[in-house]
Protein backbone atom coordinates (compact mmCIF):
# COMPACT_ATOMS: atom_id res chain seq x y z
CA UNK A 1 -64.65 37.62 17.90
CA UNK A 2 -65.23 34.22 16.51
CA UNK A 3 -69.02 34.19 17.38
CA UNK A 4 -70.04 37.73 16.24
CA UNK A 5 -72.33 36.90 13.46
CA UNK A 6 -71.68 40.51 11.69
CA UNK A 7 -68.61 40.07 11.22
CA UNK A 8 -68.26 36.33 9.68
CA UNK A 9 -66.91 35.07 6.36
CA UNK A 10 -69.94 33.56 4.16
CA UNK A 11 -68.49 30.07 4.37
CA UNK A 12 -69.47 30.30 8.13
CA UNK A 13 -72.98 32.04 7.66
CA UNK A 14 -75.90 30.04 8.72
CA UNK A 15 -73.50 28.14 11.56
CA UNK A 16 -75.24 26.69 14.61
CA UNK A 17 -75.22 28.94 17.68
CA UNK A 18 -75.05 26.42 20.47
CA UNK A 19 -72.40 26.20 22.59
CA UNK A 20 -71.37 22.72 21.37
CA UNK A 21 -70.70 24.01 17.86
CA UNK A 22 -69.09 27.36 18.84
CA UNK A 23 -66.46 25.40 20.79
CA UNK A 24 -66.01 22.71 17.79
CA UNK A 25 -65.33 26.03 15.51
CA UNK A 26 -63.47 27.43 17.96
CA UNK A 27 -61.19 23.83 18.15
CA UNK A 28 -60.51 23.51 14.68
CA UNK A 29 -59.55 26.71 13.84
CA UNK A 30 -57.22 27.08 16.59
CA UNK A 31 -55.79 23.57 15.78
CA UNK A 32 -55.07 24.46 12.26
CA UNK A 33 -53.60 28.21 13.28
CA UNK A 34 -50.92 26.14 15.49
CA UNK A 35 -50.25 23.61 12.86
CA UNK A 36 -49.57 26.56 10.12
CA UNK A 37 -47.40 28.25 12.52
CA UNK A 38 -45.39 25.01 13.98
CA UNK A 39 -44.63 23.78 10.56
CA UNK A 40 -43.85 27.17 8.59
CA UNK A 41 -45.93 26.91 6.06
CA UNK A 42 -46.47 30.86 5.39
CA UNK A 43 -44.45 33.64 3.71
CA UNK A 44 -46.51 36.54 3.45
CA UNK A 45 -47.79 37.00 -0.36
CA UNK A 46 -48.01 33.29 -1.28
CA UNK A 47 -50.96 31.96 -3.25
CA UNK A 48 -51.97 28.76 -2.25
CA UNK A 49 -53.88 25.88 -4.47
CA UNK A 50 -56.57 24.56 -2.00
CA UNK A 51 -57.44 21.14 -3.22
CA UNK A 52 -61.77 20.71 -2.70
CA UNK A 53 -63.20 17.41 -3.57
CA UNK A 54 -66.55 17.58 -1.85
CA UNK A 55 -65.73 15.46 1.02
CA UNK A 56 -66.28 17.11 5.01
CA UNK A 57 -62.42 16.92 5.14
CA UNK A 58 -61.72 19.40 2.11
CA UNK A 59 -65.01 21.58 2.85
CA UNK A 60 -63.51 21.94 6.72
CA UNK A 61 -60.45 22.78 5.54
CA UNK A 62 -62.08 25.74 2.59
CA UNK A 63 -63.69 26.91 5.95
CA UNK A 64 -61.53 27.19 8.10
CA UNK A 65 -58.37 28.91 6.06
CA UNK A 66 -61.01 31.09 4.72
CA UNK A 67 -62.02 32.49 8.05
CA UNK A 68 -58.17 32.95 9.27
CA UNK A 69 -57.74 34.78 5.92
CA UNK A 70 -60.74 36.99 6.33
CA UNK A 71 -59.43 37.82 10.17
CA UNK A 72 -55.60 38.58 8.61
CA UNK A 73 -54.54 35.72 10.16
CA UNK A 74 -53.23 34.16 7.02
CA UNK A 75 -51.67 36.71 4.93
CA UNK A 76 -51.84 34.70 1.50
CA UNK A 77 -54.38 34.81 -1.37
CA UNK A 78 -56.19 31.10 -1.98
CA UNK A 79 -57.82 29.45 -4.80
CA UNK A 80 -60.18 26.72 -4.65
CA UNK A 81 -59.74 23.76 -6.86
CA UNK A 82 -61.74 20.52 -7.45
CA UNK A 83 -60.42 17.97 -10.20
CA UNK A 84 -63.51 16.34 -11.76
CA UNK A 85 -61.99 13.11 -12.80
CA UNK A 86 -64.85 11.95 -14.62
CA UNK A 87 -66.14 9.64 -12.79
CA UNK A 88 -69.37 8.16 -13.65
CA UNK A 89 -72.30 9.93 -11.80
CA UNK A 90 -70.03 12.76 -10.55
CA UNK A 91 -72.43 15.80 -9.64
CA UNK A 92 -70.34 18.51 -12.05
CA UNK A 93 -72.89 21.49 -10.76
CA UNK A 94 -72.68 20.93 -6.63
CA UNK A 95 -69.10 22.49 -6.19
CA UNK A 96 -69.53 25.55 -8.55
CA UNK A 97 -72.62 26.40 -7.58
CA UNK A 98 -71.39 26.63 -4.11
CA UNK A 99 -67.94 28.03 -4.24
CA UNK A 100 -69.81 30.90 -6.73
CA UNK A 101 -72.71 31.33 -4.33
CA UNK A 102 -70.06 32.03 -1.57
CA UNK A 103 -67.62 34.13 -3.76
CA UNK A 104 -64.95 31.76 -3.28
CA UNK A 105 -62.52 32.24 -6.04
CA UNK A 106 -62.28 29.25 -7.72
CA UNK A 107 -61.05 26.82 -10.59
CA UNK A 108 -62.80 23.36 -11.65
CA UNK A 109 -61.03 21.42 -13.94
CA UNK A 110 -61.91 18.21 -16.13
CA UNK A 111 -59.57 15.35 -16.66
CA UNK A 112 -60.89 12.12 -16.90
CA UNK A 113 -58.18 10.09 -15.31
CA UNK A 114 -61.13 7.66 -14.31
CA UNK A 115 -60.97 5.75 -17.75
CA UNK A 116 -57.49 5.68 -17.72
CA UNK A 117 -56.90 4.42 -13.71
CA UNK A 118 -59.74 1.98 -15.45
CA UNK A 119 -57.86 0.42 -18.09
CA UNK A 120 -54.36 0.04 -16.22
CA UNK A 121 -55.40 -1.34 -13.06
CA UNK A 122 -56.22 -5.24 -13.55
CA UNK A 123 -59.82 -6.37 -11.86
CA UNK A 124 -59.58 -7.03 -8.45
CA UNK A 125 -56.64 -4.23 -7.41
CA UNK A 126 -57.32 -0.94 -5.31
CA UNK A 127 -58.03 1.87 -7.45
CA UNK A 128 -56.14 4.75 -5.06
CA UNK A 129 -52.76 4.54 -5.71
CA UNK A 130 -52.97 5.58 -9.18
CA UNK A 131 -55.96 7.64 -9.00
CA UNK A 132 -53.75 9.42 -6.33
CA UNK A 133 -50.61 9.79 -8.47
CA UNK A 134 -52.60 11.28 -11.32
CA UNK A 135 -54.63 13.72 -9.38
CA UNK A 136 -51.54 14.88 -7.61
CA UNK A 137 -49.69 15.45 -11.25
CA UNK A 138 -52.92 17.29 -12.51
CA UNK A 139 -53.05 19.25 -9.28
CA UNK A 140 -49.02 20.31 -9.42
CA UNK A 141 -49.78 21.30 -12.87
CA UNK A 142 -53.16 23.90 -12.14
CA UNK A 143 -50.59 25.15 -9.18
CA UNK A 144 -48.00 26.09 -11.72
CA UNK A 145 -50.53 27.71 -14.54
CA UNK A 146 -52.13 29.46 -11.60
CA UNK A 147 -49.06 30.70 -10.38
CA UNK A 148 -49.50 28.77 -6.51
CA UNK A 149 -46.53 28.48 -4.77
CA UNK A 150 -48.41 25.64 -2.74
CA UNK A 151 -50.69 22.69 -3.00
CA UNK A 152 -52.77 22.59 0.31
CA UNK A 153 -54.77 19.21 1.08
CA UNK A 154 -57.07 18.28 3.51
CA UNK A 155 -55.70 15.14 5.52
CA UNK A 156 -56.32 15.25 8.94
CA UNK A 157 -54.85 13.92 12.19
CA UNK A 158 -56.33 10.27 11.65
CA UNK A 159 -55.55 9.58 7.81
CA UNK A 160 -51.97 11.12 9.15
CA UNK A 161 -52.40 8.01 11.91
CA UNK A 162 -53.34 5.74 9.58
CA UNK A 163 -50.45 6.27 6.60
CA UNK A 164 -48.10 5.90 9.85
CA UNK A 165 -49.83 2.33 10.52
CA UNK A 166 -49.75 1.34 6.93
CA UNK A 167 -46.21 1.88 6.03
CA UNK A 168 -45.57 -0.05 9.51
CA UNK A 169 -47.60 -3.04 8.83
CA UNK A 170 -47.17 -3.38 4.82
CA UNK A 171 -44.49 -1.26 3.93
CA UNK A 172 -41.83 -2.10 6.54
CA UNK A 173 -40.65 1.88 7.39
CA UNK A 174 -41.66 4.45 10.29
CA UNK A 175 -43.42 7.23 7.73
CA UNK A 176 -46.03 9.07 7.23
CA UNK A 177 -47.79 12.01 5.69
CA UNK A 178 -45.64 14.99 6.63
CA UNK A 179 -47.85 18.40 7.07
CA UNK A 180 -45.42 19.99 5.02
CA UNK A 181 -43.16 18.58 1.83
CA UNK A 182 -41.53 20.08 -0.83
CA UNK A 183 -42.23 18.57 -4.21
CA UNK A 184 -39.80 16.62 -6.55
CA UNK A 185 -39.60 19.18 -8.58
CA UNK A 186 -38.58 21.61 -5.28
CA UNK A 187 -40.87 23.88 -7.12
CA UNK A 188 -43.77 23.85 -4.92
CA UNK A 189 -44.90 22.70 -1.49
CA UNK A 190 -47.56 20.49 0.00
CA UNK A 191 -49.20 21.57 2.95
CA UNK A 192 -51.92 20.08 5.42
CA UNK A 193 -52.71 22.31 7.51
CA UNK A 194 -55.47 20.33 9.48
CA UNK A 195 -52.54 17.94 10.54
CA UNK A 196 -53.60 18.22 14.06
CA UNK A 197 -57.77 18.20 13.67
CA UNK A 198 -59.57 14.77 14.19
CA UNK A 199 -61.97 13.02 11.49
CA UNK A 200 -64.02 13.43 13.91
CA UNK A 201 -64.39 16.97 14.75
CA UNK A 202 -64.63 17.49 10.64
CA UNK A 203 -67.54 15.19 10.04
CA UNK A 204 -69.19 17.13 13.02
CA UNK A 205 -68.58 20.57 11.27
CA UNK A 206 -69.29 19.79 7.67
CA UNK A 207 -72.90 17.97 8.89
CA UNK A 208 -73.67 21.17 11.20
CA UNK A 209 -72.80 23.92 8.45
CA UNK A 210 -75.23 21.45 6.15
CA UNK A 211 -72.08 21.35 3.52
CA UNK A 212 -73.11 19.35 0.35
CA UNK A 213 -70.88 16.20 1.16
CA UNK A 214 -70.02 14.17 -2.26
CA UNK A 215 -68.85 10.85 -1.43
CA UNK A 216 -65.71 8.87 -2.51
CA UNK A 217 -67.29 6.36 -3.71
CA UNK A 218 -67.48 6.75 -7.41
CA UNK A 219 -65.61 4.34 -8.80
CA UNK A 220 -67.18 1.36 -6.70
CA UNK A 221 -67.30 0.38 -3.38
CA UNK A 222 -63.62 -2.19 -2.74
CA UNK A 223 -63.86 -3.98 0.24
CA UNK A 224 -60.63 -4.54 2.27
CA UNK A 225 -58.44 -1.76 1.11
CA UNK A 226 -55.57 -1.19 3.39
CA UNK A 227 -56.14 1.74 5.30
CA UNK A 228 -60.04 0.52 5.94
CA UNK A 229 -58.50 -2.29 8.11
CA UNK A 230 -55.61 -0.14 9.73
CA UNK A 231 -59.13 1.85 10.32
CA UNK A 232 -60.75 -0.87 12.16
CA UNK A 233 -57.86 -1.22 13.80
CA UNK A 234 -57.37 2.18 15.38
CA UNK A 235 -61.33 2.12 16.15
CA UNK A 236 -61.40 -0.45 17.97
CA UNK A 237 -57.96 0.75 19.87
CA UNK A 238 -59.88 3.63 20.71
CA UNK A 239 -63.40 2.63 21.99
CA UNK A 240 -61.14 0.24 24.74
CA UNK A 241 -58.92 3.01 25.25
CA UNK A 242 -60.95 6.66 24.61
CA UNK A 243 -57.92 8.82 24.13
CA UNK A 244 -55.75 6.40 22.11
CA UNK A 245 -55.65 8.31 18.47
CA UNK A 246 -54.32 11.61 20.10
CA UNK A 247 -51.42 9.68 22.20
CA UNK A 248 -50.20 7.89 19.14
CA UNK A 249 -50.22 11.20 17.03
CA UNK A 250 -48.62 12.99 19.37
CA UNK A 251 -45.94 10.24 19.53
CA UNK A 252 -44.82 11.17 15.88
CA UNK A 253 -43.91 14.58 17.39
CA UNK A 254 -41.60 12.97 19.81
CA UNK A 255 -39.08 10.83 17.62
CA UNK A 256 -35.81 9.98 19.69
CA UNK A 257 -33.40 8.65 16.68
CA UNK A 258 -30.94 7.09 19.35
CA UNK A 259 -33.72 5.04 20.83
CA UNK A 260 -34.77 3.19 17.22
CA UNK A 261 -32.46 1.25 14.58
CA UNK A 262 -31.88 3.29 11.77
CA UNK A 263 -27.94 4.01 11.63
CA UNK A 264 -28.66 6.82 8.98
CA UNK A 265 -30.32 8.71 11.42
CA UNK A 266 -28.05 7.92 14.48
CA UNK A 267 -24.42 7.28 14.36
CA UNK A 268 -24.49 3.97 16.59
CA UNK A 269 -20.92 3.09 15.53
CA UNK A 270 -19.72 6.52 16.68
CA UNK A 271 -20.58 5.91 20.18
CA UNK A 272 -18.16 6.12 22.59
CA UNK A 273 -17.84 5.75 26.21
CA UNK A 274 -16.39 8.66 28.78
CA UNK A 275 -13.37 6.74 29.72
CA UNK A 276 -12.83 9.79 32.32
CA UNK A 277 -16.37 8.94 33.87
CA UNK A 278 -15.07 4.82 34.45
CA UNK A 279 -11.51 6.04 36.36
C-alpha cells in the first residue's frame, strides 16, 4: 500500500524506488503512527498548526502526517505554517512556492522577531532561547486565529535526547521535551509526533525526496552552544557504542520514581516495613 505509486500523496511523488528508501519510508511513518497513538494526541475533527521552517526535520514531519492523513489514518485537518522571522537573507519564495505547488494548505507569516532577539541579547550570548520564546508566542497566536486546537513541531528522538542531557548537565533536573504538553494557557496542545524517529533517518528522507533544505543558520554561525556539545557528546557515545541513542531514549520511557530522589514524586517518608513479614 505504501509503495503503490498511483495511489501516493504529492508530498511523496518523485520518491526513490529502491528498497533502501521504501523501508526508511516505511520506518518513519510507522514510528510516528505509534508515537500519535501512545501519547493521545488525536480526537477526531481537530485542526492541527504544523510548524514548517525549511529544515529536513519539519519537511519529514509535513510528509509524513500528510501521507497518514491522505490514507485516513489521521482523522484531523492540518495547516502548514512557516514564521519568516526576518532574518537577513531568508529565501521568502522557497516555502510557498512549494507548499502551493503541492496543494498543501498553508499560512506564511512575517514577524521580524530577528531585530528584536538582536537588540536584547548582549554580544557574545546564544541567540535560541529568545528566538524560541518569541516564535512559540507568534506560533500559539496563528493557532488561535486559525482556529488549531494544536501546535505540532518537528523534534525528533535525538533533540528529545539531547534537551534530556542539557537540563542534566546545566540545568540540574531529569526533563525533557515531552511529545505531548498542554500550553499555559491550557488552551492548546503541543505535539511531536516524530518523538520516536532518529535525526538520522530524517536527513536521509528529506536529501532522497530532494526537499529544498533552508538552513538554521541565519542569524550567524555561534560556536559552542549547549546542545552542539551535548551533540558531540552523544556522537561520540554512539560511534564506540552503535546502538547507544536508542537505549538512552528508550530509558525515558522506563522512569521508576522509587528508584531516584525526588520525594514529590515518591513518598520515601511513607515507607513502611511489613512487620508481619519480620515475625
Amino acid at each position: 500500500m505504501l509503495d503503490d505509486a498511483e495511489d501516493i500523496h504529492p508530498l511523496f511523488r518523485g520518491a526513490p524506488q529502491s528498497t533502501e528508501f521504501r523501508k526508511l519510508r516505511k520506518r518513519i511513518v510507522r514510528q510516528t503512527r505509534e508515537a500519535i497513538e501512545q501519547y493521545g494526541m488525536v480526537e477526531r475533527g481537530q485542526k492541527w498548526l504544523v510548524c514548517l521552517s525549511g529544515g529536513k526535520d519539519s519537511y519529514t514531519l509535513l510528509a509524513v502526517l500528510h501521507e497518514l492523513q491522505w490514507r485516513g489514518l489521521l482523522p484531523v485537518e492540518l495547516l502548514a505554517c512557516n514564521l519568516d522571522q526576518g532574518q537577513p537573507g531568508f529565501p521568502a519564495t522557497v516555502l510557498p512556492e512549494f507548499l502551493e505547488a503541492r496543494g498543501v494548505p498553508h499560512r506564511i507569516e512575517y514577524q521580524d522577531t530577528y531585530s528584536i532577539v538582536m537588540d536584547k541579547v548582549p554580544q557574545g550570548r546564544t541567540y535560541c532561547a529568545l528566538c524560541s520564546r518569541l516564535r512559540r508566542g507568534n506560533l500559539y497566536r496563528i493557532a488561535r486565529e486559525e482556529g488549531c486546537t494544536a501546535v505540532v513541531l518537528g523534534h525528533h528522538r535525538d533533540d528529545i535526547l539531547e534537551t534530556f542531557f542539557m537540563n542534566l548537565f546545566h540545568g540540574g533536573r531529569l526533563a525533557t521535551m515531552p511529545p505531548k504538553l498542554l500550553n499555559e494557557e491550557g488552551d492548546l496542545f503541543v505535539y511531536r509526533p516524530l518523538a520516536h524517529v532518529a535525526e538520522a533517518d530524517c536527513g536521509r528522507f528529506a536529501k532522497a525526496m530532494g526537499y529544498p533544505i533552508i538552513p538554521c543558520d541565519l542569524c550567524g554561525s555561534q560556536d559552542g552552544l549547549q546542545r552542539q556539545q551535548v551533540k558531540a557528546i552523544l556522537d561520540e557515545w554512539e560511534r564506540n557504542s552503535p546502538g547507544r541513542r536508542q537505549v538512552m531514549f528508550r530509558a525515558l520511557m522506563n522512569a521508576r520514581p522509587s528508584h531516584l530522589l525526588d520525594p514529590k514524586l515518591f513518598d520515601f517518608a511513607g515507607l513502611e516495613r511489613d512487620c508481619l513479614k519480620l515475625e
